[in-house]
PDB file of N, CA and C in Angstrom:
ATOM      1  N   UNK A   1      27.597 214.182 180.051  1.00  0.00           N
ATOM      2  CA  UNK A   1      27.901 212.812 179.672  1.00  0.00           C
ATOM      3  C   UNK A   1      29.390 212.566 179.873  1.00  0.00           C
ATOM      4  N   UNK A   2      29.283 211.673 180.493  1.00  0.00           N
ATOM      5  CA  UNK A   2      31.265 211.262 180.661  1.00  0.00           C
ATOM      6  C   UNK A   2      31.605 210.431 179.573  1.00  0.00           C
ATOM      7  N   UNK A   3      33.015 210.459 179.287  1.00  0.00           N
ATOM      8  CA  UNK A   3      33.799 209.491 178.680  1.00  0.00           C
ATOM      9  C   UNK A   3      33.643 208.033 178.690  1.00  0.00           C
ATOM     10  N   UNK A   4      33.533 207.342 177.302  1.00  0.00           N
ATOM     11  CA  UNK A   4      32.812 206.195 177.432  1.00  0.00           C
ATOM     12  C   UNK A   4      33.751 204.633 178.193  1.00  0.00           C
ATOM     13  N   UNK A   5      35.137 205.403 178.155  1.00  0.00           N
ATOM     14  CA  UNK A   5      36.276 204.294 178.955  1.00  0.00           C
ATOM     15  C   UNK A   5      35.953 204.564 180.708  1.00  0.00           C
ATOM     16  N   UNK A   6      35.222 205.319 181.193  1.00  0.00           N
ATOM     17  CA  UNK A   6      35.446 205.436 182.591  1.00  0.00           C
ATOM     18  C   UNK A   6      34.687 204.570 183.041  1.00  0.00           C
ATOM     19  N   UNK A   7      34.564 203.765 184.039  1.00  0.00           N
ATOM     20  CA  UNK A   7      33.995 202.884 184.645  1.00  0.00           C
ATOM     21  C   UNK A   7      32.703 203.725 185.513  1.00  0.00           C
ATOM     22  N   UNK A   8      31.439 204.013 185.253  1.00  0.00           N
ATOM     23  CA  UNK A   8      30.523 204.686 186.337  1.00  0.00           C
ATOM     24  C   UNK A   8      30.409 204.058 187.653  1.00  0.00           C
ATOM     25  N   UNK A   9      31.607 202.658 187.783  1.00  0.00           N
ATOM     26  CA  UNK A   9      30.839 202.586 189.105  1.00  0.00           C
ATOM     27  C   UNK A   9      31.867 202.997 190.255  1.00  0.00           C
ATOM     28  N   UNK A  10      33.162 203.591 189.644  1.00  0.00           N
ATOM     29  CA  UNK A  10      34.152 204.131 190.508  1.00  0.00           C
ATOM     30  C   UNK A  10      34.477 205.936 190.157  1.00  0.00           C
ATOM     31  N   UNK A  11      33.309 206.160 189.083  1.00  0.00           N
ATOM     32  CA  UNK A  11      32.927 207.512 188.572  1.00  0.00           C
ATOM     33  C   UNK A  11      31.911 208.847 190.010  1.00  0.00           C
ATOM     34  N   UNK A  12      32.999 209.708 190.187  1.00  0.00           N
ATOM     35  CA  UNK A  12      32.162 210.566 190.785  1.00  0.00           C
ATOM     36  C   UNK A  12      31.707 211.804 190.338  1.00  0.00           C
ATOM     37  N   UNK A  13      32.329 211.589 188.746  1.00  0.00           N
ATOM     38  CA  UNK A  13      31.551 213.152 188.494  1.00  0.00           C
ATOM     39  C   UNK A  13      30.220 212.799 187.754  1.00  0.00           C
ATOM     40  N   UNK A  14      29.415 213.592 187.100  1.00  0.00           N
ATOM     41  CA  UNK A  14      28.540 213.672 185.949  1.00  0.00           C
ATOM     42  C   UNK A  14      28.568 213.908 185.043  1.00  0.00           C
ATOM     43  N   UNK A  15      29.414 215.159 184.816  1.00  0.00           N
ATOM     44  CA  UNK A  15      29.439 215.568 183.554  1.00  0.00           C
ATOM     45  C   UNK A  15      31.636 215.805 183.056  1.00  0.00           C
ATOM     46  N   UNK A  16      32.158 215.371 181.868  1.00  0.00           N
ATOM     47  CA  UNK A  16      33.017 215.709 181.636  1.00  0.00           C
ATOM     48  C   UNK A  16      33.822 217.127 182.033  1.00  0.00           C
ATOM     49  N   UNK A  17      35.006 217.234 182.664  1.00  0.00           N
ATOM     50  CA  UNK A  17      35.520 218.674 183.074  1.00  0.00           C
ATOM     51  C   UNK A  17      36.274 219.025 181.939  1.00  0.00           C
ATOM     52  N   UNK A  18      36.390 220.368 180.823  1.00  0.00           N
ATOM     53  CA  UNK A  18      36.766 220.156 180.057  1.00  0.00           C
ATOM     54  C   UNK A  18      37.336 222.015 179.937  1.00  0.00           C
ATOM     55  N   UNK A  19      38.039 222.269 178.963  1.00  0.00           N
ATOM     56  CA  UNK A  19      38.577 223.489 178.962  1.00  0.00           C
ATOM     57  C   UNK A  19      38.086 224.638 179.008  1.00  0.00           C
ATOM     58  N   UNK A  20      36.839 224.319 178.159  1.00  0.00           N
ATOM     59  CA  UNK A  20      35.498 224.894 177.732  1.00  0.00           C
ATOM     60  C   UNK A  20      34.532 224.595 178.654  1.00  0.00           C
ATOM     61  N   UNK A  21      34.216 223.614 180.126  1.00  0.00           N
ATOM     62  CA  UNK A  21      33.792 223.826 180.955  1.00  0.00           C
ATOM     63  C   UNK A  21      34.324 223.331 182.067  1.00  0.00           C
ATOM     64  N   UNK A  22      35.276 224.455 182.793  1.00  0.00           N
ATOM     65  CA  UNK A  22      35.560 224.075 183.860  1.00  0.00           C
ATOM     66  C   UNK A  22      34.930 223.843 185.083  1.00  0.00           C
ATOM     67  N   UNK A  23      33.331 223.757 184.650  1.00  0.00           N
ATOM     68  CA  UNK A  23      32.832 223.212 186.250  1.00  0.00           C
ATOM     69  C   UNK A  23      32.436 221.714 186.892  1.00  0.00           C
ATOM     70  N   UNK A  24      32.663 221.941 187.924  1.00  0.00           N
ATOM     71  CA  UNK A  24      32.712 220.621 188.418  1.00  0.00           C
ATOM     72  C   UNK A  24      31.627 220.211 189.227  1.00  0.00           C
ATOM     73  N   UNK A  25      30.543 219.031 188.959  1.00  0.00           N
ATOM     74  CA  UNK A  25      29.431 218.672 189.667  1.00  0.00           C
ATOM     75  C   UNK A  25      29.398 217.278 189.714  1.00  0.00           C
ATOM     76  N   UNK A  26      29.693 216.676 190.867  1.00  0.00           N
ATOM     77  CA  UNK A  26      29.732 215.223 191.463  1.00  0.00           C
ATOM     78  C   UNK A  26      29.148 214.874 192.672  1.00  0.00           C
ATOM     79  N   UNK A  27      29.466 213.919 192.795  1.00  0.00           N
ATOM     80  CA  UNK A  27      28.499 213.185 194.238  1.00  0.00           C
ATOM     81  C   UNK A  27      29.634 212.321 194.972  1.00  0.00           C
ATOM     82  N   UNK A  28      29.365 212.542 196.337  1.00  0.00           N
ATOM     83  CA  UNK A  28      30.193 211.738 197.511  1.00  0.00           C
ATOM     84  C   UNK A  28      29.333 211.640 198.265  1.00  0.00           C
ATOM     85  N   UNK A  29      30.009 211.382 199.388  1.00  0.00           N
ATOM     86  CA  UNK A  29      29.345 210.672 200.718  1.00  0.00           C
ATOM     87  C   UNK A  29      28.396 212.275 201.044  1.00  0.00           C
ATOM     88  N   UNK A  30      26.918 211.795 201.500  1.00  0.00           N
ATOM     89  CA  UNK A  30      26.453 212.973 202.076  1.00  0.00           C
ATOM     90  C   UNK A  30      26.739 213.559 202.827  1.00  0.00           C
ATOM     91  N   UNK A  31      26.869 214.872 203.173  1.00  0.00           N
ATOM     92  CA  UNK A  31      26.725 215.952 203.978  1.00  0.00           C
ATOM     93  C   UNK A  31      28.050 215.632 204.458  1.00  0.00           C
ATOM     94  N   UNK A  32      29.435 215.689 203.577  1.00  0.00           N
ATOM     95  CA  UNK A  32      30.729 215.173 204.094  1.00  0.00           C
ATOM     96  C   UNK A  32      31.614 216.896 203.530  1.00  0.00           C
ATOM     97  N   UNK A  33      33.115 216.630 202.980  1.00  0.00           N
ATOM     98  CA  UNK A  33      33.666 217.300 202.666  1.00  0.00           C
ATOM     99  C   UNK A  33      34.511 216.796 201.286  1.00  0.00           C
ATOM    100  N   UNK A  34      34.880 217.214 200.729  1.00  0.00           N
ATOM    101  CA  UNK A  34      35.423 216.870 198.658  1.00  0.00           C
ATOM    102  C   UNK A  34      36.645 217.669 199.151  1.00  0.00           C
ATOM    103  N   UNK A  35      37.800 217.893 198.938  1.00  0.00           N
ATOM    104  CA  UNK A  35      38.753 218.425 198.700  1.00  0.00           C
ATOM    105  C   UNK A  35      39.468 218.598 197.065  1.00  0.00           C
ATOM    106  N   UNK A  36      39.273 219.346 196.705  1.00  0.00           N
ATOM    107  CA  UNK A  36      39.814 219.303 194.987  1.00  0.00           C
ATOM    108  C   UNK A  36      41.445 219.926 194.620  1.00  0.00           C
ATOM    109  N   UNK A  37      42.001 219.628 193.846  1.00  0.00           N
ATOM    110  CA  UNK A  37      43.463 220.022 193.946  1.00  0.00           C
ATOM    111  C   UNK A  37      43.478 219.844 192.248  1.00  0.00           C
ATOM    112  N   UNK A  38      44.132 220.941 191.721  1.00  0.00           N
ATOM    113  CA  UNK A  38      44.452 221.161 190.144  1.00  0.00           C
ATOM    114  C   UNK A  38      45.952 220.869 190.677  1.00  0.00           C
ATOM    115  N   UNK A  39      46.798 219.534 189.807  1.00  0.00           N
ATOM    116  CA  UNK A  39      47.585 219.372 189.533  1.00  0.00           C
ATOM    117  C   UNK A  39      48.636 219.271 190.652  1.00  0.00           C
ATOM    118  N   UNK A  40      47.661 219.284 192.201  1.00  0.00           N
ATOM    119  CA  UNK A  40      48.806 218.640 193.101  1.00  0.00           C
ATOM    120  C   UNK A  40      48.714 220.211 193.581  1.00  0.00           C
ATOM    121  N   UNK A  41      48.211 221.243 193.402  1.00  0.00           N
ATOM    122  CA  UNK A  41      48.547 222.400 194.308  1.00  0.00           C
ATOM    123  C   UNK A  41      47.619 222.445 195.686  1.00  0.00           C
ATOM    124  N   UNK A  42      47.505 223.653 196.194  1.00  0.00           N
ATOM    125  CA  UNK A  42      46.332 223.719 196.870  1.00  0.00           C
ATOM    126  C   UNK A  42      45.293 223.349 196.759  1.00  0.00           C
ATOM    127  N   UNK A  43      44.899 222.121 198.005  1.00  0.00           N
ATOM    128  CA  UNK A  43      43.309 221.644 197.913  1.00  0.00           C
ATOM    129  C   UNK A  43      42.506 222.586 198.151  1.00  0.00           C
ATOM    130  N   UNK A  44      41.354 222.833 197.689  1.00  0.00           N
ATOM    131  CA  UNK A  44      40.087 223.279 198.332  1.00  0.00           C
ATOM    132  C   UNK A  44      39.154 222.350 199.187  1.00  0.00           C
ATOM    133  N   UNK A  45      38.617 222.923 200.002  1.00  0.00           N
ATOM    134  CA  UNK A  45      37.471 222.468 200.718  1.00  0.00           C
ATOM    135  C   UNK A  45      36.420 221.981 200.037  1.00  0.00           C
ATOM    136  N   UNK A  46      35.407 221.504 199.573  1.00  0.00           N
ATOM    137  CA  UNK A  46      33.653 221.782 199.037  1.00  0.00           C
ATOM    138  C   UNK A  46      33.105 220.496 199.650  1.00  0.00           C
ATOM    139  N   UNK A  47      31.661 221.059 200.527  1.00  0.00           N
ATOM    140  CA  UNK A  47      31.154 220.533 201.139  1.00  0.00           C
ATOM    141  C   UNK A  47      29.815 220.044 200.556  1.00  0.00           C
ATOM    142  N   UNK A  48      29.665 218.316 200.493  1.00  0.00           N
ATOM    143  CA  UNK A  48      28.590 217.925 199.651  1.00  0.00           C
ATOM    144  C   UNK A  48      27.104 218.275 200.578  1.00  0.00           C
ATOM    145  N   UNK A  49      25.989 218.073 199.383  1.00  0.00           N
ATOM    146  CA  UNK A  49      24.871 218.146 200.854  1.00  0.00           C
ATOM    147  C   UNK A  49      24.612 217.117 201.102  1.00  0.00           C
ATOM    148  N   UNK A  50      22.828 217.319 201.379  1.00  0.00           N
ATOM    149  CA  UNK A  50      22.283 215.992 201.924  1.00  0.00           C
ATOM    150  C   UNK A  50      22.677 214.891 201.006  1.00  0.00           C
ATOM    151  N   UNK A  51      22.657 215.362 199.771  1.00  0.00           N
ATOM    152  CA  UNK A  51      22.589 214.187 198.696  1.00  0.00           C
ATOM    153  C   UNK A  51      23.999 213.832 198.164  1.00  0.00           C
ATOM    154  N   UNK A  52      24.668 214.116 198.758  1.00  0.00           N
ATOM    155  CA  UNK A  52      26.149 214.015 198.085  1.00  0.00           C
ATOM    156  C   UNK A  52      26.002 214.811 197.103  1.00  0.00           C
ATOM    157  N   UNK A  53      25.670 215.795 196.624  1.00  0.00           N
ATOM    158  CA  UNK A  53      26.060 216.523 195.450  1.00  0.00           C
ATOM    159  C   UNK A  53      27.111 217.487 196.023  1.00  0.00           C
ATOM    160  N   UNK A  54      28.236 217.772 195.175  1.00  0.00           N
ATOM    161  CA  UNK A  54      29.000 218.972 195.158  1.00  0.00           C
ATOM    162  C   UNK A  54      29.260 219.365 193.946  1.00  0.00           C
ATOM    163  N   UNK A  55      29.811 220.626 194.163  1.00  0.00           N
ATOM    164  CA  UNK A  55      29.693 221.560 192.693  1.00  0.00           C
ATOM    165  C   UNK A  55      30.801 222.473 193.020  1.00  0.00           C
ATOM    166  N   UNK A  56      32.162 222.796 192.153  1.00  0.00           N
ATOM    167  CA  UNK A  56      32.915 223.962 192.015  1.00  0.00           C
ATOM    168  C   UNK A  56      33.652 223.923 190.798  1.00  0.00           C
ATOM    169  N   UNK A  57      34.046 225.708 190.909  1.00  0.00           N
ATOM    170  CA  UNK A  57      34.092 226.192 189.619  1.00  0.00           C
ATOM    171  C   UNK A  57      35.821 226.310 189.854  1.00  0.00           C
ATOM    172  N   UNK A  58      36.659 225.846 188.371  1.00  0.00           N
ATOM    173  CA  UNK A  58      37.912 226.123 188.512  1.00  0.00           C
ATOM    174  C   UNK A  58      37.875 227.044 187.540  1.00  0.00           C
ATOM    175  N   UNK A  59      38.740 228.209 187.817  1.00  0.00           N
ATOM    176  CA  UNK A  59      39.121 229.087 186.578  1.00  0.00           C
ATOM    177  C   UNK A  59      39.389 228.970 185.628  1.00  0.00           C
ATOM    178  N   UNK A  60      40.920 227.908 185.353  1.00  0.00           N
ATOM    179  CA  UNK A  60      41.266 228.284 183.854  1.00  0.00           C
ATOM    180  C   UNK A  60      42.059 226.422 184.061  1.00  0.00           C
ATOM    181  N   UNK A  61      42.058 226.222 182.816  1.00  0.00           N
ATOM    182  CA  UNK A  61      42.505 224.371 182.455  1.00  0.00           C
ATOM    183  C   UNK A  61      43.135 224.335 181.622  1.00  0.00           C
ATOM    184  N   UNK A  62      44.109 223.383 181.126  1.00  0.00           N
ATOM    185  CA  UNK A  62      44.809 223.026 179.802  1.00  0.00           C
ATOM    186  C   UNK A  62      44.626 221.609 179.885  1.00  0.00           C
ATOM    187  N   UNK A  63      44.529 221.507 178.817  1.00  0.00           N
ATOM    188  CA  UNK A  63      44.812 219.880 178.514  1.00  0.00           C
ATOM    189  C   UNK A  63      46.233 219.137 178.875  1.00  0.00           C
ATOM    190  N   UNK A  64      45.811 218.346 179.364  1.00  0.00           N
ATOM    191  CA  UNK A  64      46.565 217.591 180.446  1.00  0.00           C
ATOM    192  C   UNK A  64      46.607 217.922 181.966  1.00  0.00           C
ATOM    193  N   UNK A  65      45.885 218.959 182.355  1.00  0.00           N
ATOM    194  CA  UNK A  65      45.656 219.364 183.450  1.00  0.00           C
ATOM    195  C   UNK A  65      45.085 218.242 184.361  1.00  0.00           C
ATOM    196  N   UNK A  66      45.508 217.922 185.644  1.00  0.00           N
ATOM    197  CA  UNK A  66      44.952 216.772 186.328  1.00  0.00           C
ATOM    198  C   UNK A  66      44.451 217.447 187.687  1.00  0.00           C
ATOM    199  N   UNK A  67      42.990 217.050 187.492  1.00  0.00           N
ATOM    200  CA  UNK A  67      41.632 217.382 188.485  1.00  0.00           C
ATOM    201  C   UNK A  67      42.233 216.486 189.819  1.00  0.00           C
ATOM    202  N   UNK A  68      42.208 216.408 191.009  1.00  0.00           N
ATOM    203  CA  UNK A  68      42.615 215.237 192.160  1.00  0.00           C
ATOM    204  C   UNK A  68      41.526 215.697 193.041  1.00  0.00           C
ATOM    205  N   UNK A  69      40.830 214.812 193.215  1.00  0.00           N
ATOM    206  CA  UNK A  69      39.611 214.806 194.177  1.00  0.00           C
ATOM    207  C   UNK A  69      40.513 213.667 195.985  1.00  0.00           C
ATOM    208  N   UNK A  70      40.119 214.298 196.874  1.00  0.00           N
ATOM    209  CA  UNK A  70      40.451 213.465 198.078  1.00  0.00           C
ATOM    210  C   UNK A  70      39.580 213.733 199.194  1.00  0.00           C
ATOM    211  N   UNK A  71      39.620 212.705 199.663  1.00  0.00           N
ATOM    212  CA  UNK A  71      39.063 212.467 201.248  1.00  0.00           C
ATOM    213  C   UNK A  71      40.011 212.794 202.601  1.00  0.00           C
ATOM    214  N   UNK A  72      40.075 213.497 203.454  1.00  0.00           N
ATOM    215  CA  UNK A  72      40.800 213.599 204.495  1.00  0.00           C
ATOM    216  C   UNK A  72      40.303 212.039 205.538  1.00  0.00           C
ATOM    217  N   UNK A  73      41.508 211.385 206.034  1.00  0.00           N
ATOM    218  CA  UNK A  73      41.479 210.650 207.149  1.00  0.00           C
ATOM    219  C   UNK A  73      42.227 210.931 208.138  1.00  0.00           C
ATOM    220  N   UNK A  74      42.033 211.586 208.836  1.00  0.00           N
ATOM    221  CA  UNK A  74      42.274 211.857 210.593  1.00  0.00           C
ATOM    222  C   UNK A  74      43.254 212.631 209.642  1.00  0.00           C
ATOM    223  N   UNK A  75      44.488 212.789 209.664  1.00  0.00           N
ATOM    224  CA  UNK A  75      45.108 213.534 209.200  1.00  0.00           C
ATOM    225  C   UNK A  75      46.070 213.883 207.735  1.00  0.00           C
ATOM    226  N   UNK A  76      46.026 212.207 207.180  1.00  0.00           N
ATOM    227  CA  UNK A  76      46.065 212.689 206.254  1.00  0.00           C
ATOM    228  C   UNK A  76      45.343 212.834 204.857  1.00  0.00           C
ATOM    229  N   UNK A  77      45.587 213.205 203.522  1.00  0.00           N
ATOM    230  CA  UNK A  77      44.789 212.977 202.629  1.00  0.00           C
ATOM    231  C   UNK A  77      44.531 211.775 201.668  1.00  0.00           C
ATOM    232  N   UNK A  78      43.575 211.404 200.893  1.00  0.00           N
ATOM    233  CA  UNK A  78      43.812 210.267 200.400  1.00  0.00           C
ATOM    234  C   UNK A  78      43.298 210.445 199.050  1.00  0.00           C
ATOM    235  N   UNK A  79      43.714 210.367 197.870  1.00  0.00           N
ATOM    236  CA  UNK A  79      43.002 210.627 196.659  1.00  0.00           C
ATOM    237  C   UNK A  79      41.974 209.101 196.188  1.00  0.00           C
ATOM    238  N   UNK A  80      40.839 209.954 196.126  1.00  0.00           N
ATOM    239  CA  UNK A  80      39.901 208.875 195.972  1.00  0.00           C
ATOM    240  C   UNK A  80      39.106 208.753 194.267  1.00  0.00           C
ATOM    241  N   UNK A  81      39.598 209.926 193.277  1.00  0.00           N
ATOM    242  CA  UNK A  81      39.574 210.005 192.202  1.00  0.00           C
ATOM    243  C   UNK A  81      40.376 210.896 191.371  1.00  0.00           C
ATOM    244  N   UNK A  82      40.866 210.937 190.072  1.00  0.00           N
ATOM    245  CA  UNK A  82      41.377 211.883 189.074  1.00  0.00           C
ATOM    246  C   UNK A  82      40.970 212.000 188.194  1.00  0.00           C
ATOM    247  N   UNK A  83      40.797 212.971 187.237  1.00  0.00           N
ATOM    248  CA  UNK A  83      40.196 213.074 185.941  1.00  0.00           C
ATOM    249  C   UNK A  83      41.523 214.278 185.401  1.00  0.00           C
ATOM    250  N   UNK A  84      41.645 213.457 183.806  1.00  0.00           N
ATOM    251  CA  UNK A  84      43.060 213.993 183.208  1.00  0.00           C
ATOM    252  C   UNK A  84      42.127 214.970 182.379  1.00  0.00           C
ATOM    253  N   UNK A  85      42.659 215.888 182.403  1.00  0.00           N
ATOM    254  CA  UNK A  85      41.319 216.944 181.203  1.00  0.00           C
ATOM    255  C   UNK A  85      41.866 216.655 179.769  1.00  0.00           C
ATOM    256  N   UNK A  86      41.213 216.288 178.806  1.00  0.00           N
ATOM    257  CA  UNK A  86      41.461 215.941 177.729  1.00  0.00           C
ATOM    258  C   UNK A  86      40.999 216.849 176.383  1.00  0.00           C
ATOM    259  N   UNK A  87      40.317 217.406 176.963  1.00  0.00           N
ATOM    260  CA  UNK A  87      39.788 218.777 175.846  1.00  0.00           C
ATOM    261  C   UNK A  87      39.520 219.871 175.982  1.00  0.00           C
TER     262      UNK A  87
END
């Protein structure tokens, strides 16, 4: 269940990312690519499937930690969501 201030219709995750569960399961464009970045460091890759679902696991979180989800365009990146971890 997400946070009741987020708007679901610019919402790509499902479930809250939180200290106590750092995993991550959302939906994008099908059979595309998610790039995830804790706090502006190194993106990762994760590739959605047919259904736009993607799923990855971050190790370790603090509160205030900021999740950055992006889309690559031709070359560069574009952040297309954030989630501030709050618990």
């Amino acid at each position: 269940m997400r946070y009741d201030d987020i708007n679901p219709a610019f919402d790509a995750l499902q479930e809250n990312i939180t200290t106590a569960s750092p995993y991550i399961v959302g939906v994008f464009a099908p059979e595309s690519t998610v790039y995830i970045s804790l706090n502006g460091e190194h993106r990762h890759a994760v590739n959605t499937d047919i259904g736009g679902l993607f799923e990855y696991d971050l190790v370790h979180l603090d509160v205030g930690d900021v999740v950055l989800f992006y889309v690559k365009n031709g070359t560069e990146y574009a952040v297309f969501f954030e989630e501030r971890i709050r618990e």
